[in-house]
PDB file of N, CA and C in Angstrom:
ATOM      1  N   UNK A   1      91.641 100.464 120.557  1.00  0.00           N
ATOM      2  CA  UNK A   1      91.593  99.846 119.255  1.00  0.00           C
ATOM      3  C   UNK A   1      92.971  99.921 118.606  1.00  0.00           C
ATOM      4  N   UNK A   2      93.212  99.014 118.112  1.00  0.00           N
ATOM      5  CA  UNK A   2      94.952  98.535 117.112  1.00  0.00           C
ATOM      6  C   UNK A   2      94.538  99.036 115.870  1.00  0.00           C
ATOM      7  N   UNK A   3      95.255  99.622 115.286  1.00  0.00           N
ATOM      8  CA  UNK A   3      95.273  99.728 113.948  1.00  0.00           C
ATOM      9  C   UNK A   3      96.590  99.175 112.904  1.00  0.00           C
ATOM     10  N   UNK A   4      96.200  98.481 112.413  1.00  0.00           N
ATOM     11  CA  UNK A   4      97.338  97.445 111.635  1.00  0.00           C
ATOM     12  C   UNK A   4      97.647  98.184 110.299  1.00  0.00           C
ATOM     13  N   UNK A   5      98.881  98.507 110.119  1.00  0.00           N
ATOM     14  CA  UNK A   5      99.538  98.774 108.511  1.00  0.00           C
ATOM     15  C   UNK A   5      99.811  97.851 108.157  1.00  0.00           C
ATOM     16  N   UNK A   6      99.616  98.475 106.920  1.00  0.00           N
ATOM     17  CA  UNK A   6      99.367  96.885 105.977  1.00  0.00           C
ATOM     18  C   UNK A   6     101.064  97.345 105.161  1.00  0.00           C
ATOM     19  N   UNK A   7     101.918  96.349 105.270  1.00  0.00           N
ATOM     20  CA  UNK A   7     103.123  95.953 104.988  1.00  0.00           C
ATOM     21  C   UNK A   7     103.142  96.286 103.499  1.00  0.00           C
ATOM     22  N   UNK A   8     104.246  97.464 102.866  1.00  0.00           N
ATOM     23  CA  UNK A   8     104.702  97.548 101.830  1.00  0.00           C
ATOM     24  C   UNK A   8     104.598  96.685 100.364  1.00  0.00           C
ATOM     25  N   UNK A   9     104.269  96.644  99.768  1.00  0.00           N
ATOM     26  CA  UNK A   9     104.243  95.548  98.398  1.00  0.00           C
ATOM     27  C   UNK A   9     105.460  95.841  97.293  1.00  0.00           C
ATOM     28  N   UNK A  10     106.221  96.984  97.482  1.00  0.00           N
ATOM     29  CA  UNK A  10     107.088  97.582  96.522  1.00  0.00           C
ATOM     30  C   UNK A  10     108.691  97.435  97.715  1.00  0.00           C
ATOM     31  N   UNK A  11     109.546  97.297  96.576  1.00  0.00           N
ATOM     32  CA  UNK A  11     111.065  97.268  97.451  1.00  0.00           C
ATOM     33  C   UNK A  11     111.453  98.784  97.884  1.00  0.00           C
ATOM     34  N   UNK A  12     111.727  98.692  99.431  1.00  0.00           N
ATOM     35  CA  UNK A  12     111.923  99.973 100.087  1.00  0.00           C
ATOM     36  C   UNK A  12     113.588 100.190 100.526  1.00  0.00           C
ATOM     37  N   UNK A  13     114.203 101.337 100.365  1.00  0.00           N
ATOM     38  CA  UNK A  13     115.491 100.854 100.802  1.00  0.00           C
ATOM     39  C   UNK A  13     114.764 100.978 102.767  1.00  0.00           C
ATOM     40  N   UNK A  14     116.356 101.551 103.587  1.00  0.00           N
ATOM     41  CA  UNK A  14     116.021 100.945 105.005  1.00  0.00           C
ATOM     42  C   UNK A  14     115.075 102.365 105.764  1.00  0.00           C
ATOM     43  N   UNK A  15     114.901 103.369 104.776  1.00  0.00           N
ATOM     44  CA  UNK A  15     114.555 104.231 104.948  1.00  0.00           C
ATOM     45  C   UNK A  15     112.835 104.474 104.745  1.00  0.00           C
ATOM     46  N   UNK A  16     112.576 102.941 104.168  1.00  0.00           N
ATOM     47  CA  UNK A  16     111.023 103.112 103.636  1.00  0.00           C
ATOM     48  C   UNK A  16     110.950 103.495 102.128  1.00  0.00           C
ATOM     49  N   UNK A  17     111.835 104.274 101.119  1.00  0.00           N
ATOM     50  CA  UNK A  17     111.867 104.862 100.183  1.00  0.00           C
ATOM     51  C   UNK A  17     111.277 103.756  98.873  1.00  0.00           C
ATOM     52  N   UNK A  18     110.452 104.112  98.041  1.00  0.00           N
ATOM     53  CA  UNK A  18     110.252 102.967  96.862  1.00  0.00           C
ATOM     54  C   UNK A  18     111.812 102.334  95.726  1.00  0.00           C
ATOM     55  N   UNK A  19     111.991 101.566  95.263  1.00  0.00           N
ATOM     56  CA  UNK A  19     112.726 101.080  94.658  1.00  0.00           C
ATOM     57  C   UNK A  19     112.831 101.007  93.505  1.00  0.00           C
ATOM     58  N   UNK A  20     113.065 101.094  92.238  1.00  0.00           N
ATOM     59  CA  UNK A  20     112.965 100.783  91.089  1.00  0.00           C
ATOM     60  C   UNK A  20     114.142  99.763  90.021  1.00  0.00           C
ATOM     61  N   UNK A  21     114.325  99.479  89.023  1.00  0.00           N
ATOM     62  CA  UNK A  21     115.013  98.236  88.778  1.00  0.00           C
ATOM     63  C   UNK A  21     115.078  98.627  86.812  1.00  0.00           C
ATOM     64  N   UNK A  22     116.559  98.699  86.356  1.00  0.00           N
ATOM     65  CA  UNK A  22     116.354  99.003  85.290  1.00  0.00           C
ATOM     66  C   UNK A  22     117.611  98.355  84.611  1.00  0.00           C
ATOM     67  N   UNK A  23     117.798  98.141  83.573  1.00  0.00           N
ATOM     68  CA  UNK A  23     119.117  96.929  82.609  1.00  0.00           C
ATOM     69  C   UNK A  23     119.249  97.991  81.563  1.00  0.00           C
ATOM     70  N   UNK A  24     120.726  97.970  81.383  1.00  0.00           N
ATOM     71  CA  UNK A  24     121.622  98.705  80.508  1.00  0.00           C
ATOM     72  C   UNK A  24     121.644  97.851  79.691  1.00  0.00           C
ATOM     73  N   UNK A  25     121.435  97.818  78.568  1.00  0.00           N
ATOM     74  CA  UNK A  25     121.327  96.321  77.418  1.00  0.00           C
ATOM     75  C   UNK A  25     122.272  96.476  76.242  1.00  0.00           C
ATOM     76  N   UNK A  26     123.173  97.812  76.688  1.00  0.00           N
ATOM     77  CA  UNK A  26     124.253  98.197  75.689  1.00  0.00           C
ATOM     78  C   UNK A  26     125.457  97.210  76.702  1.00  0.00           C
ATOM     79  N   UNK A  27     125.267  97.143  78.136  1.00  0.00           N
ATOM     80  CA  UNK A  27     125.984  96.055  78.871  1.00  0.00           C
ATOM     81  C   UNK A  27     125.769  94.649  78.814  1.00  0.00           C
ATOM     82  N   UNK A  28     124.475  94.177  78.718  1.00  0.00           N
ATOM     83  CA  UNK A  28     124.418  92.608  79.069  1.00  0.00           C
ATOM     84  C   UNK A  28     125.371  92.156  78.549  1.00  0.00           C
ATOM     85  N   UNK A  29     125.337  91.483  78.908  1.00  0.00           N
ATOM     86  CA  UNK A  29     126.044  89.874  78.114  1.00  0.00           C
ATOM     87  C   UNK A  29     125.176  88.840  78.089  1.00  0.00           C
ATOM     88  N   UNK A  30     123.690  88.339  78.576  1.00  0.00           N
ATOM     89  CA  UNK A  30     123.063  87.629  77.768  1.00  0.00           C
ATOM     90  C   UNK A  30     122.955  86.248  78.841  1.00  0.00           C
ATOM     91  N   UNK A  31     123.674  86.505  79.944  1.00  0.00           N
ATOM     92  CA  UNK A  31     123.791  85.191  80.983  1.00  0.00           C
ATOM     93  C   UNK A  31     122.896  84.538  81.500  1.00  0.00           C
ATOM     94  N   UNK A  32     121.878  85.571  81.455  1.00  0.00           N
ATOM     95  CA  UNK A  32     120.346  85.574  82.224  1.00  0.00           C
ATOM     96  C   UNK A  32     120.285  84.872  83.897  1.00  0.00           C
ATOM     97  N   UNK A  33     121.729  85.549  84.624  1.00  0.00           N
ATOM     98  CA  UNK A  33     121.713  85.572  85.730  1.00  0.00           C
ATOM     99  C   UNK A  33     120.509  85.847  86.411  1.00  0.00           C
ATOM    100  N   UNK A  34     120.271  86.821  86.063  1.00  0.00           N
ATOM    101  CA  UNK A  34     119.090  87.754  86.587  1.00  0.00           C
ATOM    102  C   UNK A  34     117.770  87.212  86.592  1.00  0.00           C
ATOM    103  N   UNK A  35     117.348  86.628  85.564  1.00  0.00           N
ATOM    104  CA  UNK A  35     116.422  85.999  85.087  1.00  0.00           C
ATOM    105  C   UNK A  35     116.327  84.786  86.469  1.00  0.00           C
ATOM    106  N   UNK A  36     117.263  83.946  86.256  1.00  0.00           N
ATOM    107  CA  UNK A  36     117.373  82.628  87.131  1.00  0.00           C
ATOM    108  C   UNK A  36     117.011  83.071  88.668  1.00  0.00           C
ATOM    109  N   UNK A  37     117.249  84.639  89.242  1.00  0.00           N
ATOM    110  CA  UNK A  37     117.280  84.834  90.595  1.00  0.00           C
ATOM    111  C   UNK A  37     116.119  85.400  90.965  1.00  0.00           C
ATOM    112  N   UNK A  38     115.649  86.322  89.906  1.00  0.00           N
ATOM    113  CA  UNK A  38     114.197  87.022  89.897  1.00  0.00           C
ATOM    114  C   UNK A  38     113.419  86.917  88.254  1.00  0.00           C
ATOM    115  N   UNK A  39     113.051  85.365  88.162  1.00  0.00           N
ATOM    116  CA  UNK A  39     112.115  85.780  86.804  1.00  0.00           C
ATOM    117  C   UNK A  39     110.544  86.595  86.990  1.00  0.00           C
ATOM    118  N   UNK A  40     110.418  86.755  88.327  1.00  0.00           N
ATOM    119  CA  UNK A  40     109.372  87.176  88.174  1.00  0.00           C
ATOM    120  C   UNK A  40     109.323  89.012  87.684  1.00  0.00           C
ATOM    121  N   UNK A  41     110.997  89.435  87.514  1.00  0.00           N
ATOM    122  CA  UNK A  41     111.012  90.600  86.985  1.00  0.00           C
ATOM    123  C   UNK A  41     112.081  91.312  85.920  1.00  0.00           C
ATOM    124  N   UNK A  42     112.924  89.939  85.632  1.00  0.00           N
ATOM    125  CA  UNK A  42     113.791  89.690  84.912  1.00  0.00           C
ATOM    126  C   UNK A  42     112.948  88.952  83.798  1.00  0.00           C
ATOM    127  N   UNK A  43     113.765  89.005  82.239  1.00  0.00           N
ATOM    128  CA  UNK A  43     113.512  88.214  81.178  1.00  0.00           C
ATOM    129  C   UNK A  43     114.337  87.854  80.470  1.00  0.00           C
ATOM    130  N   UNK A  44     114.818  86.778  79.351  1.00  0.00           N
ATOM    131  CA  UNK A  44     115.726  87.116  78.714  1.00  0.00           C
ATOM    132  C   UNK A  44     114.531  87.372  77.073  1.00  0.00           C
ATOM    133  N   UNK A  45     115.181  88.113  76.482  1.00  0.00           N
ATOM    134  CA  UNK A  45     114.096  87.679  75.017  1.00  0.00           C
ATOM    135  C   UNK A  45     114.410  87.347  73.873  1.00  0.00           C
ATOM    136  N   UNK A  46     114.325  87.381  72.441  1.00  0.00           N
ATOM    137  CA  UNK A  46     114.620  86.421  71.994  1.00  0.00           C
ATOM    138  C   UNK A  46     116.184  86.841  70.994  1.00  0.00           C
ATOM    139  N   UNK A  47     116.628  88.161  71.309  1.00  0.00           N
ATOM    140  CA  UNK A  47     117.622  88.690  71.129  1.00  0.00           C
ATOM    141  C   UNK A  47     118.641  88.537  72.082  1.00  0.00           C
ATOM    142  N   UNK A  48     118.035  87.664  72.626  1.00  0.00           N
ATOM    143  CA  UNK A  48     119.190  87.115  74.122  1.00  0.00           C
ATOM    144  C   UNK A  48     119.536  88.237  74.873  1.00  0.00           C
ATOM    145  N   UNK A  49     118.786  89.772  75.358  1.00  0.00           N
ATOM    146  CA  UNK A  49     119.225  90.053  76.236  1.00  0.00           C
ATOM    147  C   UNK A  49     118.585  90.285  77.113  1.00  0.00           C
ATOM    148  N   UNK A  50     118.772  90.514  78.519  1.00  0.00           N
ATOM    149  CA  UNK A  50     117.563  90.662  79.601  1.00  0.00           C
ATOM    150  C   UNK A  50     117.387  91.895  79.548  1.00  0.00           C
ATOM    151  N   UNK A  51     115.800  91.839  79.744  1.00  0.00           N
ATOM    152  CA  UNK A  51     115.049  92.993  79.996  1.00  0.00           C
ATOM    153  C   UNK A  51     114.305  93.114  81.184  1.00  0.00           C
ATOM    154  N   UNK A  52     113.617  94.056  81.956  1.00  0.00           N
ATOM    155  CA  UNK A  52     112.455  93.934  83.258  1.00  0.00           C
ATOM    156  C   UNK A  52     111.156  94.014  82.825  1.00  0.00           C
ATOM    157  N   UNK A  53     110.048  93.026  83.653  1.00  0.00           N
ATOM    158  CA  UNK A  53     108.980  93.124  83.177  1.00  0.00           C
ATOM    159  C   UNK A  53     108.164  93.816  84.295  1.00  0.00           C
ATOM    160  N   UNK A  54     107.073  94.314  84.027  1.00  0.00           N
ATOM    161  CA  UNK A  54     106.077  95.278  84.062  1.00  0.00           C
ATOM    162  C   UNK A  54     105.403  94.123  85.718  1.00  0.00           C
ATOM    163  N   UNK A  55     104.589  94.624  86.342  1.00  0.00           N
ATOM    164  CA  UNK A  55     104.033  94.064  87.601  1.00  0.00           C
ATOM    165  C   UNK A  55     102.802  93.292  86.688  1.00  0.00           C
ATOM    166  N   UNK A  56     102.313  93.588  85.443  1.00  0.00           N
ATOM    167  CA  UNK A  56     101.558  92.902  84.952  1.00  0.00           C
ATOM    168  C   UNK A  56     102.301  91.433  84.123  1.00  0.00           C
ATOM    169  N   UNK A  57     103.442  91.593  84.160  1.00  0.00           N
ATOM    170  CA  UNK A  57     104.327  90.558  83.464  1.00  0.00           C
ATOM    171  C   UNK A  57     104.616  90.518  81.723  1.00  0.00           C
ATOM    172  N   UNK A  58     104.435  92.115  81.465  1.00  0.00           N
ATOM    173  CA  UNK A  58     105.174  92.608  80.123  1.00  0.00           C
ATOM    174  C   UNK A  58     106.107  93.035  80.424  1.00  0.00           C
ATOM    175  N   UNK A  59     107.193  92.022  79.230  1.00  0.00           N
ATOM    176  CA  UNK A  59     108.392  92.716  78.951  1.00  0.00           C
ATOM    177  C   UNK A  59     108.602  94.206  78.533  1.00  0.00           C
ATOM    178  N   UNK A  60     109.276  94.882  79.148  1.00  0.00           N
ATOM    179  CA  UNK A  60     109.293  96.455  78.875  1.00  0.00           C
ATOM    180  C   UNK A  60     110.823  96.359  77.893  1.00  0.00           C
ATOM    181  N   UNK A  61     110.940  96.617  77.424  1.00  0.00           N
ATOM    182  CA  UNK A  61     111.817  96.750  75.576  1.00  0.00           C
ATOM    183  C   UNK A  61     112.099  98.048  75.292  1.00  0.00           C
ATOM    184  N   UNK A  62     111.757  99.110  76.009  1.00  0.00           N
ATOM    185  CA  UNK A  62     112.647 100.467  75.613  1.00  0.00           C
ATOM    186  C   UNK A  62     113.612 100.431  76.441  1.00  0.00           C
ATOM    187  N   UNK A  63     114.742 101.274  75.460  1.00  0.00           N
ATOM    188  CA  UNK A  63     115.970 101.755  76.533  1.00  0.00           C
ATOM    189  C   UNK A  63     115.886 102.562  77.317  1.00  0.00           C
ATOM    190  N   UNK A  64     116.065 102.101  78.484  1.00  0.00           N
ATOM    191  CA  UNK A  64     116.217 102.738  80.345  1.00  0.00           C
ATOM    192  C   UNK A  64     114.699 102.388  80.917  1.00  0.00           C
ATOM    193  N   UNK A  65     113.945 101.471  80.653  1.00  0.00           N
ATOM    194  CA  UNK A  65     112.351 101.079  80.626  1.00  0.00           C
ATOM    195  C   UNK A  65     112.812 100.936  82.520  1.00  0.00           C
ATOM    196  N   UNK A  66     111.856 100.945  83.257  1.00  0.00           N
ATOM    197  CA  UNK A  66     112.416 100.282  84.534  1.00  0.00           C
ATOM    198  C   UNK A  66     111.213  99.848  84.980  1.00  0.00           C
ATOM    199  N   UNK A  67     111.169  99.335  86.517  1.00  0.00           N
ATOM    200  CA  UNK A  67     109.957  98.942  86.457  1.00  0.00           C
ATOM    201  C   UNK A  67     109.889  98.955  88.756  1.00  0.00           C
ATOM    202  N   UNK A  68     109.061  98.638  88.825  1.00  0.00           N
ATOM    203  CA  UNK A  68     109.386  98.762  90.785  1.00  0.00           C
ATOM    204  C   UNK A  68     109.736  97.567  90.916  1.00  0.00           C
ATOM    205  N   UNK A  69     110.402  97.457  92.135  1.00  0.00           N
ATOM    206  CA  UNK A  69     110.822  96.241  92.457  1.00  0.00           C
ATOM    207  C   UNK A  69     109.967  95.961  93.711  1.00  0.00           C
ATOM    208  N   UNK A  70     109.302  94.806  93.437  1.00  0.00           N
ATOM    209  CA  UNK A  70     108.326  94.177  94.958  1.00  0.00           C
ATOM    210  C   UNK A  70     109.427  93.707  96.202  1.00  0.00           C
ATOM    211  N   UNK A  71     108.636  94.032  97.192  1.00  0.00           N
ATOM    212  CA  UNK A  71     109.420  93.988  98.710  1.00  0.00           C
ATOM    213  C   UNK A  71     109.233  92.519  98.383  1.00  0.00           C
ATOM    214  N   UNK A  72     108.936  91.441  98.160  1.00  0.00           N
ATOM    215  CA  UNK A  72     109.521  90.101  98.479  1.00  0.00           C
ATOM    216  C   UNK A  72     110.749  89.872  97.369  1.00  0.00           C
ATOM    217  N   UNK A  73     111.149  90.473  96.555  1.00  0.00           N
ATOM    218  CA  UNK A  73     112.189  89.950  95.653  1.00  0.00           C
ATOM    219  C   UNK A  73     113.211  91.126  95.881  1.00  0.00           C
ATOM    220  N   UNK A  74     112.970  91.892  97.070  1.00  0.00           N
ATOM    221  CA  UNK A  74     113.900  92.804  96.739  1.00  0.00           C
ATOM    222  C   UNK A  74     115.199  92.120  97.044  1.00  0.00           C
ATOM    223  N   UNK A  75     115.566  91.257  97.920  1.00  0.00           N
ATOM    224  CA  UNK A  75     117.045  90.700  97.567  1.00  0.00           C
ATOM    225  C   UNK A  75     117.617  89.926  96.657  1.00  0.00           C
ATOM    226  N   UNK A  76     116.218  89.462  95.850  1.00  0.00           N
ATOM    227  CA  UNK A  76     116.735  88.290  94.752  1.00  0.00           C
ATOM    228  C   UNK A  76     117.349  89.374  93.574  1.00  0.00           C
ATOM    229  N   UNK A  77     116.618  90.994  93.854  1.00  0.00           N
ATOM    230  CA  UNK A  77     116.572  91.812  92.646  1.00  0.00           C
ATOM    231  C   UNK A  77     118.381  92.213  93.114  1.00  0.00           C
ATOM    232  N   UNK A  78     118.142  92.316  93.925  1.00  0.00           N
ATOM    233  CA  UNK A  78     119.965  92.984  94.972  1.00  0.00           C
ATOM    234  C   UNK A  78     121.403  91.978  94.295  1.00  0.00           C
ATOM    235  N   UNK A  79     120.846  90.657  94.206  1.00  0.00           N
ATOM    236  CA  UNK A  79     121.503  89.696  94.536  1.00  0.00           C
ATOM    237  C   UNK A  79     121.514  89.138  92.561  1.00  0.00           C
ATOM    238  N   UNK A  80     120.758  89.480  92.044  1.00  0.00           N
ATOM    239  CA  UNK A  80     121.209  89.838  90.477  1.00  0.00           C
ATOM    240  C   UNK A  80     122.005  90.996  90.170  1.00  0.00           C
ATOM    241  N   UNK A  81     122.309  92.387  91.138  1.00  0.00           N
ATOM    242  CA  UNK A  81     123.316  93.270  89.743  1.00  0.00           C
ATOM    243  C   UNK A  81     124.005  93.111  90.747  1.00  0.00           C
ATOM    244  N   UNK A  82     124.655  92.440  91.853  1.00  0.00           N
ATOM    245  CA  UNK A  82     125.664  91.962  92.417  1.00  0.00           C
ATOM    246  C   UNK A  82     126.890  90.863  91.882  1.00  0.00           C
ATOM    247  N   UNK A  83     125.506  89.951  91.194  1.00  0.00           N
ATOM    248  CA  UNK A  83     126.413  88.749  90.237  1.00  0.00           C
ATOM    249  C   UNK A  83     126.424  89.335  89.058  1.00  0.00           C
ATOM    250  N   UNK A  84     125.331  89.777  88.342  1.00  0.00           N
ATOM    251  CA  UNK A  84     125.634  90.112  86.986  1.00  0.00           C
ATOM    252  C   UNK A  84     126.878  90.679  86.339  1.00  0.00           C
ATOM    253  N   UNK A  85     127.278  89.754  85.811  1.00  0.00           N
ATOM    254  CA  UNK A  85     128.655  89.602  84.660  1.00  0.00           C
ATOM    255  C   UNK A  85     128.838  90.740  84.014  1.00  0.00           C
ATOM    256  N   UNK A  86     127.807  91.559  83.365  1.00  0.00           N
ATOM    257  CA  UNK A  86     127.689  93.020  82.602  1.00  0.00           C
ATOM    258  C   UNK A  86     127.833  94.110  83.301  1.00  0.00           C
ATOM    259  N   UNK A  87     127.569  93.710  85.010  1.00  0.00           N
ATOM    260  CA  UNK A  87     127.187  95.233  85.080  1.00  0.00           C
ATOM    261  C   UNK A  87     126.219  96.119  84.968  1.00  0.00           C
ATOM    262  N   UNK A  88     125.051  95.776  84.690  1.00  0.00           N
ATOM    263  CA  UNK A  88     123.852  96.081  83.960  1.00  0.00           C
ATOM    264  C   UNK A  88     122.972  96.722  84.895  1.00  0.00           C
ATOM    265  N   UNK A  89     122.782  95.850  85.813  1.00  0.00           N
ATOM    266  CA  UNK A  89     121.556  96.108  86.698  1.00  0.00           C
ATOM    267  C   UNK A  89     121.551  97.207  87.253  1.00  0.00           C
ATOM    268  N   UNK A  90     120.345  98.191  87.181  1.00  0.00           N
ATOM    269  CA  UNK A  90     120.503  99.356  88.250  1.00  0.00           C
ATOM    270  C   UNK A  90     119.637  99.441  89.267  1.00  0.00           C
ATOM    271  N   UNK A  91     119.713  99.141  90.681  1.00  0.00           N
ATOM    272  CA  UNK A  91     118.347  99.831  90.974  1.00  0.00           C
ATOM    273  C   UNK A  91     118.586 101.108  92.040  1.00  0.00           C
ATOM    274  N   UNK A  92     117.602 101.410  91.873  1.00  0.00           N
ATOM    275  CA  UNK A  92     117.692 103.064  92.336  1.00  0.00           C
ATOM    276  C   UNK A  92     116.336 103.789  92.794  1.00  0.00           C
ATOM    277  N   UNK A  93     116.749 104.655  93.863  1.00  0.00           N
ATOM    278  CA  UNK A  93     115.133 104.861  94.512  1.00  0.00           C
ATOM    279  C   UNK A  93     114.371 105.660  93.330  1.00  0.00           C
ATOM    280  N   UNK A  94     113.159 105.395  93.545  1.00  0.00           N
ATOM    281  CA  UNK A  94     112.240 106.509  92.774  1.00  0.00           C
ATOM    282  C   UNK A  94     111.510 107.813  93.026  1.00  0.00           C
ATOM    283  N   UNK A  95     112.414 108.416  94.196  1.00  0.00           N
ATOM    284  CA  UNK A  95     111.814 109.632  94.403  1.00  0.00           C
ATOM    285  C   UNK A  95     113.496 110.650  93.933  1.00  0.00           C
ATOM    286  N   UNK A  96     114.528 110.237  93.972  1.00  0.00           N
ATOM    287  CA  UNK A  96     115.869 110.868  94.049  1.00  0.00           C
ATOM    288  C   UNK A  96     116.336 110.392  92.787  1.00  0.00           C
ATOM    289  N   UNK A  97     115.756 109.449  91.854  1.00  0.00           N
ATOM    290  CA  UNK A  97     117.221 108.356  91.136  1.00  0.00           C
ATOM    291  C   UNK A  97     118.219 108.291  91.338  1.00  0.00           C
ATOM    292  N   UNK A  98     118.407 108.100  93.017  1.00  0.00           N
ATOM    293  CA  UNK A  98     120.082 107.695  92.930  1.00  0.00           C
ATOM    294  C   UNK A  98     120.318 106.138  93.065  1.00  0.00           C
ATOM    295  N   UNK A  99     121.256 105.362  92.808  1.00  0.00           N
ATOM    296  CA  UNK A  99     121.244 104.277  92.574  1.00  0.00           C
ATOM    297  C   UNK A  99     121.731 103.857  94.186  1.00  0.00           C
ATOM    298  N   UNK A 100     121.153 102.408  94.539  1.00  0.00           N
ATOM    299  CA  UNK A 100     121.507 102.466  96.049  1.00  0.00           C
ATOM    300  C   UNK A 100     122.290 100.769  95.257  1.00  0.00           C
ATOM    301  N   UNK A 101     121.849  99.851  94.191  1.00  0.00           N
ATOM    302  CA  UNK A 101     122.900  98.805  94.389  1.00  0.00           C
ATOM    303  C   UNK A 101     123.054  98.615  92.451  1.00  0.00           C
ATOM    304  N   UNK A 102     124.021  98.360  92.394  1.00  0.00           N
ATOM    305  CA  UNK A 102     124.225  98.416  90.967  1.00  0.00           C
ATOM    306  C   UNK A 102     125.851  99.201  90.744  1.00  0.00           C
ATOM    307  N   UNK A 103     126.097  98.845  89.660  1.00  0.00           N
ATOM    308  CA  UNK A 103     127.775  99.323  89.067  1.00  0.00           C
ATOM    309  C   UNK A 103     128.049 100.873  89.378  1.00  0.00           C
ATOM    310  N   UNK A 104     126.657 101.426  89.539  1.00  0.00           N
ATOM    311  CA  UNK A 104     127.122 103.671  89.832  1.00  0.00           C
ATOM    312  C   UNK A 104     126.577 103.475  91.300  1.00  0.00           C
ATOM    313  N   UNK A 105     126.179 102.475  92.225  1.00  0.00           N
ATOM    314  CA  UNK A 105     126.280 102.709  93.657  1.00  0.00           C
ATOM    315  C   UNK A 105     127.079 103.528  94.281  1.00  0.00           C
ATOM    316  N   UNK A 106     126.616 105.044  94.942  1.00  0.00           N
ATOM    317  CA  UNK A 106     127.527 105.199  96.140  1.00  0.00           C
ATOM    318  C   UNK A 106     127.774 104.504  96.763  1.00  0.00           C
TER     319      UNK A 106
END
């Protein structure tokens, strides 16, 4: 008998580890890069700056709010604090918080 795992739903780095995804909003600048590459976890709001939303699709609005990042957007999520103009984006595992892509990347 096979027994099938059922494939991750959360962004893993290459290690399997969970992912998380969080915006410095003392950085934005308001470009809504982020937004355009991953709205499904990006926002901009009506103070023009981006924030991350919740897996239920609430904007989270406290400072350092973060939220997981899903294994299908994990490169769109990669590929926002890569372009982002501010600097902003962090993401970082959630068992260590160390940041694996974002402006404090080792």
């Amino acid at each position: 008998m096979t027994v099938q795992q059922e494939a991750p739903t959360e962004g893993v780095t290459g290690t399997g580890e969970p992912l998380e995804v969080w915006i410095d909003q003392d950085l934005c600048t308001g470009d809504g890069i982020c937004a355009q590459y991953a709205p499904e976890v990006f926002e901009l709001d009506i103070d023009g700056l981006a924030y991350v939303k919740s897996a239920d699709d609430e904007l989270l609005q406290s400072p350092g709010a973060t939220t997981r990042v899903p294994l299908p957007l994990l490169s769109d999520v990669v590929d926002s604090a890569k372009e982002c103009p501010g600097d902003c984006i962090h993401v970082r595992r959630v068992a260590d918080q160390v940041e694996v892509y974002g402006p404090d990347a080792e």
